[in-house]
Protein backbone atom coordinates (compact mmCIF):
# COMPACT_ATOMS: atom_id res chain seq x y z
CA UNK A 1 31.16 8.54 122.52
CA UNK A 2 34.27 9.45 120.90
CA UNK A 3 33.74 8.24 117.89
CA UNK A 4 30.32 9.34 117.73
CA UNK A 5 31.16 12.71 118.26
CA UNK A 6 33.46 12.92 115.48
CA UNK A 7 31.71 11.29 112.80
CA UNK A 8 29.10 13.88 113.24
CA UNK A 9 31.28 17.01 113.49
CA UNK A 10 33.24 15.55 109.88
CA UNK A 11 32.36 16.46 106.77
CA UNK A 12 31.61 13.02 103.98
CA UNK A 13 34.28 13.56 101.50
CA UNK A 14 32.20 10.98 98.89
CA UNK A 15 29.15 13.26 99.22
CA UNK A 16 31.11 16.32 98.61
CA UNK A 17 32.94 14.73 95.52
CA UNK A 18 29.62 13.49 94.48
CA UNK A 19 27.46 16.57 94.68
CA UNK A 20 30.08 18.20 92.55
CA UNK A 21 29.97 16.04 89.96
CA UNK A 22 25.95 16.53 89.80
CA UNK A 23 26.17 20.17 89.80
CA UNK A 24 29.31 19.90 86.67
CA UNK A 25 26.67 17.56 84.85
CA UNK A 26 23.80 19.75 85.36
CA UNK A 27 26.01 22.89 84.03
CA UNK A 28 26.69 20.83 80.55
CA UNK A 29 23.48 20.14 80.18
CA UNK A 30 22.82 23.45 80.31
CA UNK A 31 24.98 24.36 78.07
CA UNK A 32 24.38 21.58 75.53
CA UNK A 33 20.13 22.93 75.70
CA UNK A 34 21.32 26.81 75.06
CA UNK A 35 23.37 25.59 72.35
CA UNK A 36 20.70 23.65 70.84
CA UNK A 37 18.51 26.54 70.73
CA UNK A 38 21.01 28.88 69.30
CA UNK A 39 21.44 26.61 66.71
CA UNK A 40 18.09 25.28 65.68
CA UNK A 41 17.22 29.12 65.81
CA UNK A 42 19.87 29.76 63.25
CA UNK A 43 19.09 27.53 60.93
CA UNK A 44 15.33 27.67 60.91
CA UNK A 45 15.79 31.24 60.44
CA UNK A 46 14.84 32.47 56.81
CA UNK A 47 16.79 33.92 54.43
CA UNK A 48 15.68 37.29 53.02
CA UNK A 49 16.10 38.31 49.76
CA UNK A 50 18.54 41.21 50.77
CA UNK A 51 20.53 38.32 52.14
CA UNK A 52 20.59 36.10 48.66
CA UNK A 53 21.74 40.14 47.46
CA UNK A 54 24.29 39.80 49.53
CA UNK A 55 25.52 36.35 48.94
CA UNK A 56 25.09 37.10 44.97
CA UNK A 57 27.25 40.59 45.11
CA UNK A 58 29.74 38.48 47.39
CA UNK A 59 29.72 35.77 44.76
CA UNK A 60 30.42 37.77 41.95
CA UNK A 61 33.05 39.69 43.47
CA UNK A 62 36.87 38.68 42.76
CA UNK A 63 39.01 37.57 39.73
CA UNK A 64 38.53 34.41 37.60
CA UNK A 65 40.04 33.29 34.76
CA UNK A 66 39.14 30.80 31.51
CA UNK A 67 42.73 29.22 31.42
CA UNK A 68 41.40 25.92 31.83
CA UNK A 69 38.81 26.81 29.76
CA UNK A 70 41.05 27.82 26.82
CA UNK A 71 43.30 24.95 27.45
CA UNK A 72 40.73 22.00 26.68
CA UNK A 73 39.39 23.74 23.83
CA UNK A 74 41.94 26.89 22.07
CA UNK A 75 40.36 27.40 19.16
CA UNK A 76 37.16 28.69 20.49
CA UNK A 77 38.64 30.05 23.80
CA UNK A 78 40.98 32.53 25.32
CA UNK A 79 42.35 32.89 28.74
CA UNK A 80 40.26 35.31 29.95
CA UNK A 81 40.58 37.72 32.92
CA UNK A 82 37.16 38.75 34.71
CA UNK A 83 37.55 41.14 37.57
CA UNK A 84 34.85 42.39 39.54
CA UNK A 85 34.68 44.59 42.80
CA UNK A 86 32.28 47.07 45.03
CA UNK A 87 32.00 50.44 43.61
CA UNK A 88 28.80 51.92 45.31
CA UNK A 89 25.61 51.36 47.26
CA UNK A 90 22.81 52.94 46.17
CA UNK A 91 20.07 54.86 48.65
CA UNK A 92 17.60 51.38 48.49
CA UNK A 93 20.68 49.55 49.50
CA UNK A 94 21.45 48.06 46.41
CA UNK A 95 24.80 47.31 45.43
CA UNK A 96 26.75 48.43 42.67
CA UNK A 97 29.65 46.78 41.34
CA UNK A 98 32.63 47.22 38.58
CA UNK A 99 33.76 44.41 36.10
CA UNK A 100 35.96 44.60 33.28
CA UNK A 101 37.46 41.88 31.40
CA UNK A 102 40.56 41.59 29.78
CA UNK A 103 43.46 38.87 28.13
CA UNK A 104 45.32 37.35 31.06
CA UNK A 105 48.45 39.20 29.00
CA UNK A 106 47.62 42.55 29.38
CA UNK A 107 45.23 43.08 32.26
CA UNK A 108 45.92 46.68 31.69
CA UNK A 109 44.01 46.41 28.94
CA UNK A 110 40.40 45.65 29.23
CA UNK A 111 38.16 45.26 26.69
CA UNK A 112 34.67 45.30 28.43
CA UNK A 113 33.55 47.12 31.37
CA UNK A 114 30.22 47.65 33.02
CA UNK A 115 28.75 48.10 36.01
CA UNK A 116 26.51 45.43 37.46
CA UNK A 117 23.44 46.35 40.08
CA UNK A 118 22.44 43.76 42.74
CA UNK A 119 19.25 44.10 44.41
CA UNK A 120 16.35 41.84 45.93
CA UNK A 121 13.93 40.99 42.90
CA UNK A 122 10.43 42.72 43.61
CA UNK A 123 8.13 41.09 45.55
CA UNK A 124 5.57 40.23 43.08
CA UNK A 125 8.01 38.32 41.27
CA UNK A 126 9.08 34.95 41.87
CA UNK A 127 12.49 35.26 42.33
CA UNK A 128 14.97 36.28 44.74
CA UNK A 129 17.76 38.55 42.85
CA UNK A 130 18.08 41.37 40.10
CA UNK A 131 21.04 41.39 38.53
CA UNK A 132 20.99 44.65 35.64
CA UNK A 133 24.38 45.07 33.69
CA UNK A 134 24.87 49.31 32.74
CA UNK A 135 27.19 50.52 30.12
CA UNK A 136 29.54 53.41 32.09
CA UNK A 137 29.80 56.70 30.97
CA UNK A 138 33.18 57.09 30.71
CA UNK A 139 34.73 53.87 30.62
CA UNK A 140 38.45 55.24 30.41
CA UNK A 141 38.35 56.53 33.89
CA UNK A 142 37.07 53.35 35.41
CA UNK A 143 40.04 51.43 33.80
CA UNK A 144 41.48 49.22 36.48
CA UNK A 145 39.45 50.52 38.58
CA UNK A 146 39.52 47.27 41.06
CA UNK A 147 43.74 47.01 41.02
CA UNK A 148 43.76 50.61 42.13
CA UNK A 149 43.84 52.11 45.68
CA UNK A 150 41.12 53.28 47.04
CA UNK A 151 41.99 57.11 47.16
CA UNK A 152 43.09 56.55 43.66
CA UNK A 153 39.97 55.47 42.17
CA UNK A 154 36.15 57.63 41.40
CA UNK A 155 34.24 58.26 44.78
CA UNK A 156 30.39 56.37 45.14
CA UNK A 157 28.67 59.11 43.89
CA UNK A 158 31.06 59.88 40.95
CA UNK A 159 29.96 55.94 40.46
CA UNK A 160 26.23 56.41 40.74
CA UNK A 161 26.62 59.53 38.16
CA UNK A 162 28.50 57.47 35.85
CA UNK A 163 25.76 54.52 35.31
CA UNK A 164 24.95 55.02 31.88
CA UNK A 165 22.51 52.78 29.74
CA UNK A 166 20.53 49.95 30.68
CA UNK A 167 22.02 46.83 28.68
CA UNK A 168 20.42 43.87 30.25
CA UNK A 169 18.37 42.40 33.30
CA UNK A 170 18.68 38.34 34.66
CA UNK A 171 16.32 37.58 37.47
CA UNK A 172 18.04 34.79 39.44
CA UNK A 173 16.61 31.77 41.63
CA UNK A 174 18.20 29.89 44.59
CA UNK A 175 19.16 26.31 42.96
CA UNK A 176 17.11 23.85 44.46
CA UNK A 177 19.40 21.36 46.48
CA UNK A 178 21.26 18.83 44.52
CA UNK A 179 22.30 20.76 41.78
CA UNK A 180 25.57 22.05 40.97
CA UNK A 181 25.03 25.99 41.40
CA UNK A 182 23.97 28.59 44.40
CA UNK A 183 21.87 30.53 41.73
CA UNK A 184 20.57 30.35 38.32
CA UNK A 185 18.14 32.49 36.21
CA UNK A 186 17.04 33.97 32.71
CA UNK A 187 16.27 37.21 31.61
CA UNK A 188 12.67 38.48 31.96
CA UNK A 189 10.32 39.81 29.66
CA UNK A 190 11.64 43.56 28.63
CA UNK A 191 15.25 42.26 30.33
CA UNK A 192 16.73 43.29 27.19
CA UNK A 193 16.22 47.04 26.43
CA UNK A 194 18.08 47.44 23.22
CA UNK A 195 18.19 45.44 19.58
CA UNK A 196 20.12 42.43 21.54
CA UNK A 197 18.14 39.54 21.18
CA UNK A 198 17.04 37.95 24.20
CA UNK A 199 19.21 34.68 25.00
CA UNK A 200 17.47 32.71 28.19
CA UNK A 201 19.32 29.39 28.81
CA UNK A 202 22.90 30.36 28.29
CA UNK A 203 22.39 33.14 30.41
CA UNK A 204 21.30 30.44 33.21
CA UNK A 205 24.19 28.58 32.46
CA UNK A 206 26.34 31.80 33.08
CA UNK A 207 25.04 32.63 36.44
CA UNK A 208 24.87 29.02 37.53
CA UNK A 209 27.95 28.91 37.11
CA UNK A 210 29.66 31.89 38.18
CA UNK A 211 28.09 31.22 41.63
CA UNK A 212 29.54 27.50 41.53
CA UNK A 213 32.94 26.65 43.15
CA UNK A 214 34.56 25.92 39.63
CA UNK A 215 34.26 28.00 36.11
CA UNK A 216 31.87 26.54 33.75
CA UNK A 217 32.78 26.43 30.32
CA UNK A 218 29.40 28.82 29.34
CA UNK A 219 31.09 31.15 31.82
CA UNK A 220 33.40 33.19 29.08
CA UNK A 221 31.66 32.07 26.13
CA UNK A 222 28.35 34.03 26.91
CA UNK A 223 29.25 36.76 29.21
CA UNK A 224 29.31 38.95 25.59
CA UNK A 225 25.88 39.04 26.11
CA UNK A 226 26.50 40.94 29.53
């Protein structure tokens, strides 16, 4: 009677210590089905073209240099500095950005600037970003314009009244998967404004690889055409 008495006023300490265990499994499982959601949301979720925009601005910005480049071949190459930062957004969103190039010697110095415009390509097209290169109004005041502080250097709308001629249009396309690039394009129909004639491939080769992890050698010797 004793004993009967006690077993049934005890508590099982095996079914405690296994009902715990069930309720720890059922929370990771749980958590391993939310996650699994979250990410098959994520990456079935499409990418816009303000997004490529974004990734193409983002790619473009920073500071490269040819010095490889010039090293394998120094008779048709220099060690060129390319610097490129934000300088405005426009009203639609798009994005305006400085670049300037210079000799690695005298980055003081450069000897091309322009401002580039990043925006999604129009819908009717089949691409997924503009890229238009502008001559600037007054160049000297933009000199080093990325090195400087920002209090030291022309506000956004001193930017956006500074955009001065047209100079050339390249309508770039995700690379297709495999290739060695992010994006690649040409310039379309009227994508050259001026006398310039129109050059399509090495343009392609420029972008393509610009928005690769390493400097291809069309990288410096076309960007004239820019």
């Amino acid at each position: 009677m004793v004993t009967g008495l006690g077993s049934g006023s005890g508590s099982d300490p095996n079914s405690d210590s296994n009902g715990w265990v069930r309720a720890r499994g059922l929370a990771l499982k749980s958590l391993v089905f939310i996650g699994g959601v979250l990410l098959v949301k994520r990456l079935t979720k499409s990418t816009t073209r303000w997004d490529h925009a974004k990734i193409v601005a983002q790619s473009l910005t920073g500071e490269k240099f040819s010095k490889e480049q010039a090293s394998r071949d120094p008779d048709n190459y220099f060690n060129i500095r390319m610097l490129t930062c934000p300088a405005a957004e426009m009203v639609d969103g798009s994005k305006v950005l400085y670049f300037e190039q210079a000799f690695w010697r005298t980055p003081q110095k450069p000897f091309r600037q322009r401002f580039y415009m990043v925006k999604p390509c129009p819908k009717e097209l089949k691409c997924d970003v503009e890229v238009g290169s502008y001559a600037i109004r007054d160049a000297d005041e933009y000199k080093n314009f990325c090195d400087r502080s920002k209090d030291q250097r022309p506000l956004p709308e001193e930017v956006i009244g500074d955009i001065a001629e047209h100079l050339t249009t390249i309508h770039l396309k995700r690379c297709d998967r495999g290739k060695r690039c992010l994006y690649e394009g040409s310039t379309p129909p009227g994508g050259f404004p001026n006398s310039w004639v129109p050059v399509i491939h090495p343009l392609c080769h420029l972008f393509s690889s610009l928005f690769s992890q390493s400097l291809h050698q069309h990288i410096f010797r076309y960007t004239r055409e820019l």
